[in-house]
C-alpha atoms as a PDB file:
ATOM      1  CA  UNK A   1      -0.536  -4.257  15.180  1.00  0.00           C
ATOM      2  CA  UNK A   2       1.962  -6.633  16.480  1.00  0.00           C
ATOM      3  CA  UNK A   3       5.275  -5.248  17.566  1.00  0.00           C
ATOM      4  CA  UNK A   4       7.303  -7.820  16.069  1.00  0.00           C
ATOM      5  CA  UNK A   5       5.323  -7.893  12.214  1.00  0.00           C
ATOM      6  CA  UNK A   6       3.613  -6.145  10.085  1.00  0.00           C
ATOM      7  CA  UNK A   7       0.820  -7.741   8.326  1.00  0.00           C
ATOM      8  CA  UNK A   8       0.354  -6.579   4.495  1.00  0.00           C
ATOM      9  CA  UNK A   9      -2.602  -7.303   1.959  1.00  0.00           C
ATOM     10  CA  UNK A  10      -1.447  -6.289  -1.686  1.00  0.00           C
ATOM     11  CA  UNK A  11      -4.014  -4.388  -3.992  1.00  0.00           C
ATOM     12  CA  UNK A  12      -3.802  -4.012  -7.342  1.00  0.00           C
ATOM     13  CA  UNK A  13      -5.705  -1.208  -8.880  1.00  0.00           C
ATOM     14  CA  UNK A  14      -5.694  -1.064 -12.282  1.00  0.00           C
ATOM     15  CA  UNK A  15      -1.862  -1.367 -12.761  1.00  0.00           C
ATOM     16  CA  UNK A  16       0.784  -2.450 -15.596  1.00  0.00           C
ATOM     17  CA  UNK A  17       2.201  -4.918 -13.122  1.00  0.00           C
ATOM     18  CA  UNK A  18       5.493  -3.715 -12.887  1.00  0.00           C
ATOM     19  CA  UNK A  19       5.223  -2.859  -8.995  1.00  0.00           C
ATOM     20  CA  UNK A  20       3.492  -6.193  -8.286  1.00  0.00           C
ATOM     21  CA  UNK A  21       6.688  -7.775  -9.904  1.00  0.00           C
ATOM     22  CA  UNK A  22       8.679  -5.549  -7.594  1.00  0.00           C
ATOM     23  CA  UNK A  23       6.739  -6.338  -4.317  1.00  0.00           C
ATOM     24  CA  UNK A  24       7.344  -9.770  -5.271  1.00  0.00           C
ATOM     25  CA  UNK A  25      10.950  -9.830  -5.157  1.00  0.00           C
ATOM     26  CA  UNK A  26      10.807  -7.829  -1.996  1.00  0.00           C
ATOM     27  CA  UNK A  27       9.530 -11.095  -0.700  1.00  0.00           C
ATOM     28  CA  UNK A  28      11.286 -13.586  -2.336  1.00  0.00           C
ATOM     29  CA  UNK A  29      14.260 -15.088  -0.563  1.00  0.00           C
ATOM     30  CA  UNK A  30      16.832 -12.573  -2.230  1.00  0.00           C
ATOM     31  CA  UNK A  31      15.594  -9.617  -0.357  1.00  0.00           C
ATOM     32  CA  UNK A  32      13.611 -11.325   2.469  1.00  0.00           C
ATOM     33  CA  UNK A  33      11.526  -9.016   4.443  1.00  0.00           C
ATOM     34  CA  UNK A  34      10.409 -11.847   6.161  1.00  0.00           C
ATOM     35  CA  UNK A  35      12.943 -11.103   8.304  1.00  0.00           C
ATOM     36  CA  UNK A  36      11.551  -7.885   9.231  1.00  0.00           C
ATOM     37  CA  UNK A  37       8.450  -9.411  10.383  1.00  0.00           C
ATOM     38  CA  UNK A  38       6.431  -8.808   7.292  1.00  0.00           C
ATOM     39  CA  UNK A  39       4.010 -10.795   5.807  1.00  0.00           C
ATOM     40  CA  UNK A  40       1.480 -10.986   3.119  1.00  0.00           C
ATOM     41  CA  UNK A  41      -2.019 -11.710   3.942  1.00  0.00           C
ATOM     42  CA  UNK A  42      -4.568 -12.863   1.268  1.00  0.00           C
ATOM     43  CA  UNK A  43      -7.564 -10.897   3.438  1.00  0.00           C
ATOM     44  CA  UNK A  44      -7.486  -7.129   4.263  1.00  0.00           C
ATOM     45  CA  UNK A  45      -9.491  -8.381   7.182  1.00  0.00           C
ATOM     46  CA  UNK A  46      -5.993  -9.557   8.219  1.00  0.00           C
ATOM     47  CA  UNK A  47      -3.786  -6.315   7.488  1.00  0.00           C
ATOM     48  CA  UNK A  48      -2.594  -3.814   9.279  1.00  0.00           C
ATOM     49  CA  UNK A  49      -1.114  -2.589   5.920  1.00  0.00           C
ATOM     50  CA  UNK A  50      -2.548  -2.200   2.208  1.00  0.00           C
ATOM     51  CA  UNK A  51       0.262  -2.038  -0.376  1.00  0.00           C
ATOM     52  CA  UNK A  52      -1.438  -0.351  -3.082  1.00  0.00           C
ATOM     53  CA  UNK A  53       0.028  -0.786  -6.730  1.00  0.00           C
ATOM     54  CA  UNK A  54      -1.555   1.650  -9.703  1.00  0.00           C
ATOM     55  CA  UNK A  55      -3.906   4.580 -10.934  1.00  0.00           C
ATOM     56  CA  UNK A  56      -7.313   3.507  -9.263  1.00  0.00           C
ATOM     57  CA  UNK A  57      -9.851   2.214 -11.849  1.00  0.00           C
ATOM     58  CA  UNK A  58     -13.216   3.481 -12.265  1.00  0.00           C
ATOM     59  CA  UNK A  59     -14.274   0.212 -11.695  1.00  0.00           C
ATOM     60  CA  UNK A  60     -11.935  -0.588  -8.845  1.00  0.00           C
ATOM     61  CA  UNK A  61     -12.791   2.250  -6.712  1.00  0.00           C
ATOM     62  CA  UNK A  62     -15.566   1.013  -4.825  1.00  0.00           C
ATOM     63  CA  UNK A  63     -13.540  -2.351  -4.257  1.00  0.00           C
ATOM     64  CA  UNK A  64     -10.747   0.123  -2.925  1.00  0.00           C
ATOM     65  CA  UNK A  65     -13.064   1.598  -0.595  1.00  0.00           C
ATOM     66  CA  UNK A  66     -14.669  -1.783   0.843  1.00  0.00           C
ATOM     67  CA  UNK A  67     -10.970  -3.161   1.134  1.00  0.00           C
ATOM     68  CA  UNK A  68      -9.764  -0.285   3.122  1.00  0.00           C
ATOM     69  CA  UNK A  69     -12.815  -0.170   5.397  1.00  0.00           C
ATOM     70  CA  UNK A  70     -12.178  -3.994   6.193  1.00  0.00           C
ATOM     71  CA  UNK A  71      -8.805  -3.477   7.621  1.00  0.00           C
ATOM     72  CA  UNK A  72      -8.907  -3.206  11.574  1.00  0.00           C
ATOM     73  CA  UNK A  73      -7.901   0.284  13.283  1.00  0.00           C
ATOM     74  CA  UNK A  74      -5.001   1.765  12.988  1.00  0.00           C
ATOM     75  CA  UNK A  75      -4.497   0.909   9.372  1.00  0.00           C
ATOM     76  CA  UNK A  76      -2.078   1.988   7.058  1.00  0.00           C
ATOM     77  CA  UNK A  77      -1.857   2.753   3.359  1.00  0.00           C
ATOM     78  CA  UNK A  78       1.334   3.029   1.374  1.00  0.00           C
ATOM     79  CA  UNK A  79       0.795   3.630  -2.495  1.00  0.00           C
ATOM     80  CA  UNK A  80       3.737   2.206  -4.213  1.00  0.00           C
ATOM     81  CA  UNK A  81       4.638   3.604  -7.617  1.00  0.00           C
ATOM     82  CA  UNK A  82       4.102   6.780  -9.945  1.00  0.00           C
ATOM     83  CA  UNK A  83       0.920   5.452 -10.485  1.00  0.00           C
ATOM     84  CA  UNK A  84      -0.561   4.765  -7.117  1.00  0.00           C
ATOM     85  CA  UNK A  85       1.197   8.025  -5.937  1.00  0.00           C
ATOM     86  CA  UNK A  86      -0.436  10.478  -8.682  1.00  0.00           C
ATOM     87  CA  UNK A  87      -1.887   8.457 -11.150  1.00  0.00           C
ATOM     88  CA  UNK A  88       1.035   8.536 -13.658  1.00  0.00           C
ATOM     89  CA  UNK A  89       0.433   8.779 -17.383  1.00  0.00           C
ATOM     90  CA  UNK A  90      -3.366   7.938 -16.231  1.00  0.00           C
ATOM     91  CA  UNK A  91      -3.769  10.934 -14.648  1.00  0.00           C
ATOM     92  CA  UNK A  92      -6.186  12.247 -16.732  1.00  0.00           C
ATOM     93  CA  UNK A  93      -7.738   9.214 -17.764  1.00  0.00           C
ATOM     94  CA  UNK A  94     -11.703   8.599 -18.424  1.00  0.00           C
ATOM     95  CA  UNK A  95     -11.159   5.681 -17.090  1.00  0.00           C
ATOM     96  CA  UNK A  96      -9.215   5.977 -13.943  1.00  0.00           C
ATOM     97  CA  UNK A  97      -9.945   8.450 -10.761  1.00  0.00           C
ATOM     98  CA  UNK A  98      -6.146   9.293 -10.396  1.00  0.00           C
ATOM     99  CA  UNK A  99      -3.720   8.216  -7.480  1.00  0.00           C
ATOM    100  CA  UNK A 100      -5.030   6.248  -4.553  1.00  0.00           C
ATOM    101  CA  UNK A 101      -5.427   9.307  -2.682  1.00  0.00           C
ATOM    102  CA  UNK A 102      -8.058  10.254  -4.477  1.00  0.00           C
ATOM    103  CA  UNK A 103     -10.490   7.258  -3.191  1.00  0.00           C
ATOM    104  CA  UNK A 104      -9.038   6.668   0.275  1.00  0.00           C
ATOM    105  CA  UNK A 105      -5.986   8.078   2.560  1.00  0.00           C
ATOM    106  CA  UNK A 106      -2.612   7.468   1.799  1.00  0.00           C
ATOM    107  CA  UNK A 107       0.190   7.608   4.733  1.00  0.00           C
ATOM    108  CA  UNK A 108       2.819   6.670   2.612  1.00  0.00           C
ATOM    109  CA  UNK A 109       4.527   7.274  -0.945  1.00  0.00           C
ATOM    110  CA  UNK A 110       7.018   5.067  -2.560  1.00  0.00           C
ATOM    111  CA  UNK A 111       7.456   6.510  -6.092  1.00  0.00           C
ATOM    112  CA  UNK A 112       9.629   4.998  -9.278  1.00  0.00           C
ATOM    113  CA  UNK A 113       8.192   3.301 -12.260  1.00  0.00           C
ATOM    114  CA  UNK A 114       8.676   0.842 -11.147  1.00  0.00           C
ATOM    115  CA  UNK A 115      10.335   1.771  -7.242  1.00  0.00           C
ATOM    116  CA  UNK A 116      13.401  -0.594  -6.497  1.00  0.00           C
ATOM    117  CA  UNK A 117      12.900  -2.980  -4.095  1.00  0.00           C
ATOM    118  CA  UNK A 118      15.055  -1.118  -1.772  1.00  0.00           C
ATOM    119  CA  UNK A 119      13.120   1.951  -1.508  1.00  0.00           C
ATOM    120  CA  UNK A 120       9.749  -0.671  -0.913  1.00  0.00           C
ATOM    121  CA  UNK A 121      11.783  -2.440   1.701  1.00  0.00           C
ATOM    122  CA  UNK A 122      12.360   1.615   3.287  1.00  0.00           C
ATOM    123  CA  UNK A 123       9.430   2.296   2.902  1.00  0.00           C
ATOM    124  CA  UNK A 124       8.429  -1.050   4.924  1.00  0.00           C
ATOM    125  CA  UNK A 125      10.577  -0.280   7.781  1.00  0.00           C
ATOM    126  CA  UNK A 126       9.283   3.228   8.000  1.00  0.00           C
ATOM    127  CA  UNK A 127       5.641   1.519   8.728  1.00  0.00           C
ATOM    128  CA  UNK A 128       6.328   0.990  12.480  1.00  0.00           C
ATOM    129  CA  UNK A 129       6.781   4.628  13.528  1.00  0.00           C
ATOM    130  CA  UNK A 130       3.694   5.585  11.497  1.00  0.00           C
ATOM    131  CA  UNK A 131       1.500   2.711  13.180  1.00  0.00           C
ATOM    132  CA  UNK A 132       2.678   3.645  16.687  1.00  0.00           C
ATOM    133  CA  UNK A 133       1.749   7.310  15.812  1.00  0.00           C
ATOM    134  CA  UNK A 134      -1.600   5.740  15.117  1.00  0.00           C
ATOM    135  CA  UNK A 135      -2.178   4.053  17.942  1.00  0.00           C
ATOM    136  CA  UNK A 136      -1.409   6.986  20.232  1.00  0.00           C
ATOM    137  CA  UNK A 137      -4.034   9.219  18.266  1.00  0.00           C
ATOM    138  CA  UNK A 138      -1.595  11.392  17.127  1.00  0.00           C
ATOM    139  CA  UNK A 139      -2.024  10.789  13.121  1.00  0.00           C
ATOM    140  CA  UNK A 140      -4.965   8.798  13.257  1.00  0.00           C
ATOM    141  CA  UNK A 141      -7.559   9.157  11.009  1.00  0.00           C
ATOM    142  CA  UNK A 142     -11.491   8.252  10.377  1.00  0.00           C
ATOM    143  CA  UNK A 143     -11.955   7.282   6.634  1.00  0.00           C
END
């Protein structure tokens, strides 16, 4: 990971959209975290980050799984929203397997339904610390 930007591929699970809309605006112009060295990446082969928005799909899981083993070592996971964190009012679902957490590992929770765009943008510039961890072996793990 590049010490000036952070690299982030955004996966939608199964979600109502809200937290898409929200990770949108944390990129528009308004907030800018451009400007923080962050940018989206239409590959995972590209990330060092997956944003990941909802309560994992039965039918998304496996497409979970092959996104998050494309991204390169150390990668990062940060489930953003009620839904991605626990599974939300799906948590129980027959058709969902819960949180992300239940298909791959999660480093980072940004809860809200949906989370402001200021606890996304924290929850951006807390990614550095965790990826340096990372590369030093001292949180890294194999999925």
């Amino acid at each position: 990971m590049d010490k000036r930007s952070i690299w982030v591929f955004h996966l939608n699970t199964g979600s109502c959209n809200g937290c898409d809309i929200e990770i949108l605006d944390v990129l528009t112009p308004f907030h800018d975290v451009e400007r923080l060295g962050v940018k989206l990446v239409g590959s995972p082969r590209h990330a060092d980050v997956i944003l990941v928005t909802g309560p994992v799909t039965v039918k998304a899981a496996e497409a979970v799984r092959r996104a998050y083993e494309a991204v390169p070592h150390p990668k990062v996971v940060v489930a953003i929203g009620s839904c991605a964190c626990s599974g939300g009012i799906f948590y129980d679902s027959y058709s969902t397997r819960g949180g992300v957490e239940n298909i791959i590992p999660v480093d980072l929770y940004v809860p809200g339904c949906p989370p402001r765009p200021e606890a996304i943008i924290h929850a951006i510039s807390l990614l550095k610390g965790i990826a340096e961890k990372k590369i030093k072996g001292e949180v890294y793990r194999e999925g």
